[in-house]
N, C-alpha and C. Protein backbone atom coordinates (compact mmCIF):
# COMPACT_ATOMS: atom_id res chain seq x y z
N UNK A 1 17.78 -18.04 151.30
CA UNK A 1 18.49 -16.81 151.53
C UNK A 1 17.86 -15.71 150.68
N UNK A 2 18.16 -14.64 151.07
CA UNK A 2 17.17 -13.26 150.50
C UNK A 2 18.29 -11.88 150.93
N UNK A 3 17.56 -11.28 149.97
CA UNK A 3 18.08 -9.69 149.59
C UNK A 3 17.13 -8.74 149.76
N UNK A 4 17.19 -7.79 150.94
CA UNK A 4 16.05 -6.83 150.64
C UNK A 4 17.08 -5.20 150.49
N UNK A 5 16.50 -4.44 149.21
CA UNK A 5 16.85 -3.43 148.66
C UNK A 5 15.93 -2.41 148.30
N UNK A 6 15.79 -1.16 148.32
CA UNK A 6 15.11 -0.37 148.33
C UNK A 6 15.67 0.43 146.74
N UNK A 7 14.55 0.27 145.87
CA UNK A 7 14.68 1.32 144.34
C UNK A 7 14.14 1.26 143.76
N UNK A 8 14.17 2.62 142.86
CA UNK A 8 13.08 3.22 142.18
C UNK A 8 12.78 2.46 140.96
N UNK A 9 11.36 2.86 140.79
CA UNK A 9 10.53 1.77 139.70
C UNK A 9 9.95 2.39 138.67
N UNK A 10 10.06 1.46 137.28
CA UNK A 10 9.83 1.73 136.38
C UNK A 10 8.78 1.32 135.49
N UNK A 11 7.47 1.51 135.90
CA UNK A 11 6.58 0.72 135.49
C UNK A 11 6.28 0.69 133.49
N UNK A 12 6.45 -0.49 132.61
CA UNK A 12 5.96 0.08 131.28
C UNK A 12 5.40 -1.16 130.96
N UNK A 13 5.26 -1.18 129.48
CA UNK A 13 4.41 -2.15 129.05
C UNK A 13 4.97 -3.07 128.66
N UNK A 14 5.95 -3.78 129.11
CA UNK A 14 6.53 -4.72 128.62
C UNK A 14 7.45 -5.54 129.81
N UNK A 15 8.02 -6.92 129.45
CA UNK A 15 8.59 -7.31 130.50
C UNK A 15 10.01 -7.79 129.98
N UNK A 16 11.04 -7.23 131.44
CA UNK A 16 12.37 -7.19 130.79
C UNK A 16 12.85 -8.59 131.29
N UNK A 17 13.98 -9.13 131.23
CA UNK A 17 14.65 -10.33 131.33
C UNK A 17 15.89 -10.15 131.73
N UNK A 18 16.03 -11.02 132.54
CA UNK A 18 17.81 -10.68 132.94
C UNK A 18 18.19 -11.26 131.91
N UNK A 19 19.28 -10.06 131.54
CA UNK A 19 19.94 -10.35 130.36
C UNK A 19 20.13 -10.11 129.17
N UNK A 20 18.73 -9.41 129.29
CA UNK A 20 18.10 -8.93 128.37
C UNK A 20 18.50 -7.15 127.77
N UNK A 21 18.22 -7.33 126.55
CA UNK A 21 19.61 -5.11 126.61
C UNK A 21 17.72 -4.73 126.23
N UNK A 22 17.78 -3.32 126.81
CA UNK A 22 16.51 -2.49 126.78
C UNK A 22 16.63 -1.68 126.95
N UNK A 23 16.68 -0.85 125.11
CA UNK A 23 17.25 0.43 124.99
C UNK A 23 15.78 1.73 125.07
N UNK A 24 16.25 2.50 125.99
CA UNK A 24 14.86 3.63 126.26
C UNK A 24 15.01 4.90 125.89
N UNK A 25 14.04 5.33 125.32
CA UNK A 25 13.84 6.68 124.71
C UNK A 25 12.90 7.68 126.05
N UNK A 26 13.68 8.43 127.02
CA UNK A 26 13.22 9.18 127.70
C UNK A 26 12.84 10.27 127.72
N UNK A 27 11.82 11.12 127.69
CA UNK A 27 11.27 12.56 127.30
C UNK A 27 10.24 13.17 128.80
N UNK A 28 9.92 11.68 129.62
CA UNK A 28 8.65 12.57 130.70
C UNK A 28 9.41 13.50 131.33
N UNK A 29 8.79 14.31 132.09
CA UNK A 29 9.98 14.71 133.10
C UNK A 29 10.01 13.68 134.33
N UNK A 30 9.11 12.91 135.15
CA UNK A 30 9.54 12.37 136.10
C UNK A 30 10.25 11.14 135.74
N UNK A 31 10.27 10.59 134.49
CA UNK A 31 11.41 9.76 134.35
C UNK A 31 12.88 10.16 133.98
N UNK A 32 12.56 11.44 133.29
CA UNK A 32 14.17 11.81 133.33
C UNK A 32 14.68 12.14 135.18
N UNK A 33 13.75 12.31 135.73
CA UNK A 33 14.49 12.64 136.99
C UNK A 33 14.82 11.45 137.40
N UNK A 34 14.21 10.28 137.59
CA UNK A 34 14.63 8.97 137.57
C UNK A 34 15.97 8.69 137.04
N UNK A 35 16.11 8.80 136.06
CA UNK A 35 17.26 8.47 135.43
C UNK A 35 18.33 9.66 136.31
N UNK A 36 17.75 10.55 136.00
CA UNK A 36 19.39 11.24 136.98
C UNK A 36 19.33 11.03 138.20
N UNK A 37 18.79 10.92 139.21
CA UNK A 37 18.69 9.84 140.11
C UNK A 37 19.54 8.65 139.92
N UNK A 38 19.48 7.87 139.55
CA UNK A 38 19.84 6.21 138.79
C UNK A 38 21.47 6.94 138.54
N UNK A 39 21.43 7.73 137.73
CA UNK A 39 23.11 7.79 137.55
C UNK A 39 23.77 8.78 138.78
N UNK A 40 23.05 9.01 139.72
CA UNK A 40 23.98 9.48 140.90
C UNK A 40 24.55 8.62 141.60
N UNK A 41 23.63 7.60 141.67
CA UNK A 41 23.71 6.70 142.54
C UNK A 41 24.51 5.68 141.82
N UNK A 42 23.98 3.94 141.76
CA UNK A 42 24.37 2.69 141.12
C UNK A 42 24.00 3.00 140.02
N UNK A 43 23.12 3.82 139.41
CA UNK A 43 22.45 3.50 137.89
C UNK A 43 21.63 2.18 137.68
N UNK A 44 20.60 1.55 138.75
CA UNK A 44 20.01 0.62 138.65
C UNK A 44 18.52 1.67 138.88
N UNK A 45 18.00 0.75 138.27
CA UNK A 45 16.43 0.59 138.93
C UNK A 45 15.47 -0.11 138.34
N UNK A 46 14.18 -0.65 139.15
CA UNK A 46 13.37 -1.90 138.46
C UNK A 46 12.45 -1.14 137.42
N UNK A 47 12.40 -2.70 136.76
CA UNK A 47 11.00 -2.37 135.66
C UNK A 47 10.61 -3.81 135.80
N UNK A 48 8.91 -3.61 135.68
CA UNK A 48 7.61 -3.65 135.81
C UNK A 48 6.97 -3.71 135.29
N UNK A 49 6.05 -4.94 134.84
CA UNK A 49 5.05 -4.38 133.62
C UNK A 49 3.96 -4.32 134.54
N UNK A 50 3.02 -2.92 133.92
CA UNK A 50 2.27 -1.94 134.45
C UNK A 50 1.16 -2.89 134.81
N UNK A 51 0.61 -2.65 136.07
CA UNK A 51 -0.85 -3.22 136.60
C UNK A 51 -1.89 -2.28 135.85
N UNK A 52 -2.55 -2.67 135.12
CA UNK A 52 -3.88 -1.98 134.44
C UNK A 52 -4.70 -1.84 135.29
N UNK A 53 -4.67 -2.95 135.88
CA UNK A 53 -6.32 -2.67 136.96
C UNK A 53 -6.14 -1.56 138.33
N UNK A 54 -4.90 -1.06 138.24
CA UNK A 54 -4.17 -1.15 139.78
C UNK A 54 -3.68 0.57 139.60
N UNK A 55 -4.24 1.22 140.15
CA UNK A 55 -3.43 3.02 139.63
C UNK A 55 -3.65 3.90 140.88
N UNK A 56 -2.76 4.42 141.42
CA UNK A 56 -2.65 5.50 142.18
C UNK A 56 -2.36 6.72 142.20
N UNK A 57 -2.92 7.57 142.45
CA UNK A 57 -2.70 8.93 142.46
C UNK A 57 -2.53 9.50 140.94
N UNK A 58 -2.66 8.69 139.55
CA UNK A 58 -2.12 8.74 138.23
C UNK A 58 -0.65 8.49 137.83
N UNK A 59 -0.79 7.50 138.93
CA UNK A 59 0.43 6.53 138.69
C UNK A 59 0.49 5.32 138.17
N UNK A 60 0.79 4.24 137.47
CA UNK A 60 0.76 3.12 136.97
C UNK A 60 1.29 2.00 138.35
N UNK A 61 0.49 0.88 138.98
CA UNK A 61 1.11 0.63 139.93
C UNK A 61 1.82 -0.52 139.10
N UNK A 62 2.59 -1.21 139.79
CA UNK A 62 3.25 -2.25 138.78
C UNK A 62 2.89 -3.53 139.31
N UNK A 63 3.31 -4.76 138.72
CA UNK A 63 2.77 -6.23 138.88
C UNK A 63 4.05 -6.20 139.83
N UNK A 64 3.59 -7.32 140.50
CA UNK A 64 4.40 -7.82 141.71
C UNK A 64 6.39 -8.42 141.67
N UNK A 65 6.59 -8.30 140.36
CA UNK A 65 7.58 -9.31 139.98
C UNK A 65 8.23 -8.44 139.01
N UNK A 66 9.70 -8.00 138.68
CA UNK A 66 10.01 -7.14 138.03
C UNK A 66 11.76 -7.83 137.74
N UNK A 67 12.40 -7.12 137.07
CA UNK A 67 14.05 -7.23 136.75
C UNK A 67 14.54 -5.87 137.13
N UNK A 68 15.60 -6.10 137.60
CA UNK A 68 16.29 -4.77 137.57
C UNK A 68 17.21 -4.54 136.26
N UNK A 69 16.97 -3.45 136.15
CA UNK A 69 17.38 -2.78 135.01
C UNK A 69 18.98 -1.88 135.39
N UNK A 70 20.11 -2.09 134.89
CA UNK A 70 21.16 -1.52 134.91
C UNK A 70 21.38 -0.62 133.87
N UNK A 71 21.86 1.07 133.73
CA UNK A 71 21.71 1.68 132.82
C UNK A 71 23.59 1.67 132.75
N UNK A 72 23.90 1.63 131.01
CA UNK A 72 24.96 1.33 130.75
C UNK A 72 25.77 2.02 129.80
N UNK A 73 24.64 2.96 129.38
CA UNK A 73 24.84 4.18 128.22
C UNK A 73 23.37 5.31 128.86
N UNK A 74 23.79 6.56 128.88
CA UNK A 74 22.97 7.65 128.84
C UNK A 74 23.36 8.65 128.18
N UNK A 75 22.64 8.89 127.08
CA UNK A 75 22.57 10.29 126.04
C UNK A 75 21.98 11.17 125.92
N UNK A 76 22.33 12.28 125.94
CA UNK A 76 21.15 13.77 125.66
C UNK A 76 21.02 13.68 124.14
N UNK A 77 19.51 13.15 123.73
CA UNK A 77 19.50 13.19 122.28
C UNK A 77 19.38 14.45 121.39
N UNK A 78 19.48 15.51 121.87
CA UNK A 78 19.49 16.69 121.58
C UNK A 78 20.11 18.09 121.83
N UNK A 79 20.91 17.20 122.91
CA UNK A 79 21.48 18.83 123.83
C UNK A 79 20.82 19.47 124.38
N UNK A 80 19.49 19.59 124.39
CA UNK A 80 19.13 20.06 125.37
C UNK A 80 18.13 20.09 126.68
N UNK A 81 18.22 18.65 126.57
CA UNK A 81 18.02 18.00 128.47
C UNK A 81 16.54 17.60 128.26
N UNK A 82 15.66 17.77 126.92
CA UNK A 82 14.44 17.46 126.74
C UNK A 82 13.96 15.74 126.66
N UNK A 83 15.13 15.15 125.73
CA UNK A 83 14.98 13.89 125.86
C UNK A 83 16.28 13.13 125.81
N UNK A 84 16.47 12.00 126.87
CA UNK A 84 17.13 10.77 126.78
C UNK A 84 17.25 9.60 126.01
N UNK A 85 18.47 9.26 125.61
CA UNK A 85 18.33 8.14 125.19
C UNK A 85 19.27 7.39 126.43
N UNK A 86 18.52 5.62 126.76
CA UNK A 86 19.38 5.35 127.23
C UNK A 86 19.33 3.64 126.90
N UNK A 87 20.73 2.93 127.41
CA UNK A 87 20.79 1.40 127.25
C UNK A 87 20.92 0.82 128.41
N UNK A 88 19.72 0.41 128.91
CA UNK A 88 20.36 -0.66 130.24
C UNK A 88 20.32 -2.47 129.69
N UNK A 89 20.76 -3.22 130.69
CA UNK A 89 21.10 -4.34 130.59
C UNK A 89 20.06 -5.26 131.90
N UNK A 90 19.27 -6.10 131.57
CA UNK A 90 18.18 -7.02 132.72
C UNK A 90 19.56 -7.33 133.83
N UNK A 91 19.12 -7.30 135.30
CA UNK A 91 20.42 -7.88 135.67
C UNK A 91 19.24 -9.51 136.51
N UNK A 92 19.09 -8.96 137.92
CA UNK A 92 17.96 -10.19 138.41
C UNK A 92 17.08 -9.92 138.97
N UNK A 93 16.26 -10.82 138.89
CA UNK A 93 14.49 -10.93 138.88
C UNK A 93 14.48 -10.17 140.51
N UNK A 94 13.26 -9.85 140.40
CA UNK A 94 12.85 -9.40 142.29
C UNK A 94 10.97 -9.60 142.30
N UNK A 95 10.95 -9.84 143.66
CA UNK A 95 9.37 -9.51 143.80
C UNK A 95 9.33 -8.52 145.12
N UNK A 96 8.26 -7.59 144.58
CA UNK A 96 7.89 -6.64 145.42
C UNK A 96 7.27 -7.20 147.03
N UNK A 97 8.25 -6.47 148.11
CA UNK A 97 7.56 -6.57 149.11
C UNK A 97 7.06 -5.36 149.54
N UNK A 98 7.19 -4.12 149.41
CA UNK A 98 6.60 -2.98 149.68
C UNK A 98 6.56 -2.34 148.91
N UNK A 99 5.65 -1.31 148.51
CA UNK A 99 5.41 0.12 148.09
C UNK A 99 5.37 1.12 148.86
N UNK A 100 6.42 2.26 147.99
CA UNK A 100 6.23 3.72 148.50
C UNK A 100 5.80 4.92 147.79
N UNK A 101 4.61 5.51 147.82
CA UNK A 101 4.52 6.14 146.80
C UNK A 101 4.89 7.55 147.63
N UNK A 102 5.82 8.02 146.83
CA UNK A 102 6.19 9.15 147.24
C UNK A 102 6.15 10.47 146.62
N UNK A 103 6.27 11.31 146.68
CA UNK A 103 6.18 12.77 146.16
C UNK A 103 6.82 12.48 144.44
N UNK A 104 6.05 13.37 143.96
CA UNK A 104 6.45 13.33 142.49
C UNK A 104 7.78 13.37 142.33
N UNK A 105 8.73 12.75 141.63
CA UNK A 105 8.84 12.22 140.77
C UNK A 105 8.71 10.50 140.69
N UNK A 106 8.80 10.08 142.02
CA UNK A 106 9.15 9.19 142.46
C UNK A 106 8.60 7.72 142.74
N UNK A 107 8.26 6.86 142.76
CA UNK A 107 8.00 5.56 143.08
C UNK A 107 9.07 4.48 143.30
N UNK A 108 8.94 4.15 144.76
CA UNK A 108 9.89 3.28 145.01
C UNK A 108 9.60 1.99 145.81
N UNK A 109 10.11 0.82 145.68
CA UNK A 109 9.62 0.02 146.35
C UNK A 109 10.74 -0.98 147.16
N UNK A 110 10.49 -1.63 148.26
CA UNK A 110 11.16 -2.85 148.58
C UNK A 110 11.20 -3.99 148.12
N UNK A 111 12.40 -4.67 147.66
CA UNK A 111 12.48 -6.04 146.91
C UNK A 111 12.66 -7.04 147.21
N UNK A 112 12.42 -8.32 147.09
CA UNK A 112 13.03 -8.85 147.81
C UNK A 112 13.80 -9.83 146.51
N UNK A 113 15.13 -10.58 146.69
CA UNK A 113 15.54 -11.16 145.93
C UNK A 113 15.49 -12.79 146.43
N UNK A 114 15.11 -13.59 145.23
CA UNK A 114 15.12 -14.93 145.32
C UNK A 114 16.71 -15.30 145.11
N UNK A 115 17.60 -15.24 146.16
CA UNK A 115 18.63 -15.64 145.73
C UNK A 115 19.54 -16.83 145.11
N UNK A 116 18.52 -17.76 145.69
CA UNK A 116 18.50 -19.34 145.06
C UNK A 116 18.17 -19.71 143.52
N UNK A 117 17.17 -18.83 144.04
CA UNK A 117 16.49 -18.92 142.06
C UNK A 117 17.61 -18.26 141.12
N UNK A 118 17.97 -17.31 142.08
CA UNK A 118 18.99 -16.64 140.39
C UNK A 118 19.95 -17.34 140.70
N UNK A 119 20.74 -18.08 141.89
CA UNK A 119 21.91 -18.70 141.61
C UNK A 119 21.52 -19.85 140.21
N UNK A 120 20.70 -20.68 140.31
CA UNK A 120 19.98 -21.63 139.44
C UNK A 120 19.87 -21.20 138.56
N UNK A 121 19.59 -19.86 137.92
CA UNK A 121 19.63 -19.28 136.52
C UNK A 121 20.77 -19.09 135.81
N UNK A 122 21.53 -18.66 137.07
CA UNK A 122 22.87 -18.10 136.30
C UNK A 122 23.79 -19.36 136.09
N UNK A 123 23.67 -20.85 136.78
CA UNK A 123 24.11 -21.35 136.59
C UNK A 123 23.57 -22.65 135.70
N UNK A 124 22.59 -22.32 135.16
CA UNK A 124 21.53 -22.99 133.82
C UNK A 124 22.81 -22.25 132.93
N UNK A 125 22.21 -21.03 132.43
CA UNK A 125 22.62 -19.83 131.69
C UNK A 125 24.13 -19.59 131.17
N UNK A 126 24.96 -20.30 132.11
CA UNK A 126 26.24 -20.84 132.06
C UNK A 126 26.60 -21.58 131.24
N UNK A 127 26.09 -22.52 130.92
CA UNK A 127 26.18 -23.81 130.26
C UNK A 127 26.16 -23.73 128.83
């Protein structure tokens, strides 16, 4: 069984974990638009650790396999809209079935979810 969902991506240098808390210090502008994006909507979106070999348009493309990221706290660390702080939470794994690269700010892709696999995690993880 499978999940396909469409959202925006967060490519960085590191890899998140469901479950995992991953607190972010936001300042670009196309990721703060991300993020307000993210809180119009669910406040989800994936992260990715960045494909080095792999770049488009001066974009970071990302590795095939990512977590979604749930944001659970968002702060203006200054008042004045320059930089974010924020806390999301890993929720579950996905692998990329499509890319969209779209107009700046944006990168988004299709996911697909192993739904078996995370039932099996969450019910390891349980225990």
């Amino acid at each position: 069984m499978s999940e396909t969902k469409i959202i925006p991506i967060f490519p960085l240098d590191l890899v998140l974990f469901p479950r995992q808390e991953l607190p972010l210090r936001i300042f670009e502008p196309r990721y703060k638009q991300l993020v307000d994006d993210c809180m119009l909507g669910d406040g989800q979106f994936g992260v990715c650790l960045i494909d080095e070999q792999n770049s488009v348009n001066g974009w970071n493309s990302p590795k095939l396999v990512g977590t979604i990221a749930k944001i659970s706290k968002c702060e203006d660390v200054e008042l004045d809209g320059l930089q974010l702080h924020i806390e999301t939470m890993g929720r579950n794994s996905f692998r990329i079935k499509k890319l969209f690269h779209l107009p700046f700010p944006n990168l988004i892709i299709m996911i697909h979810f192993q739904l078996r696999a995370i039932k099996k995690y969450q019910k390891f993880m349980s225990k």
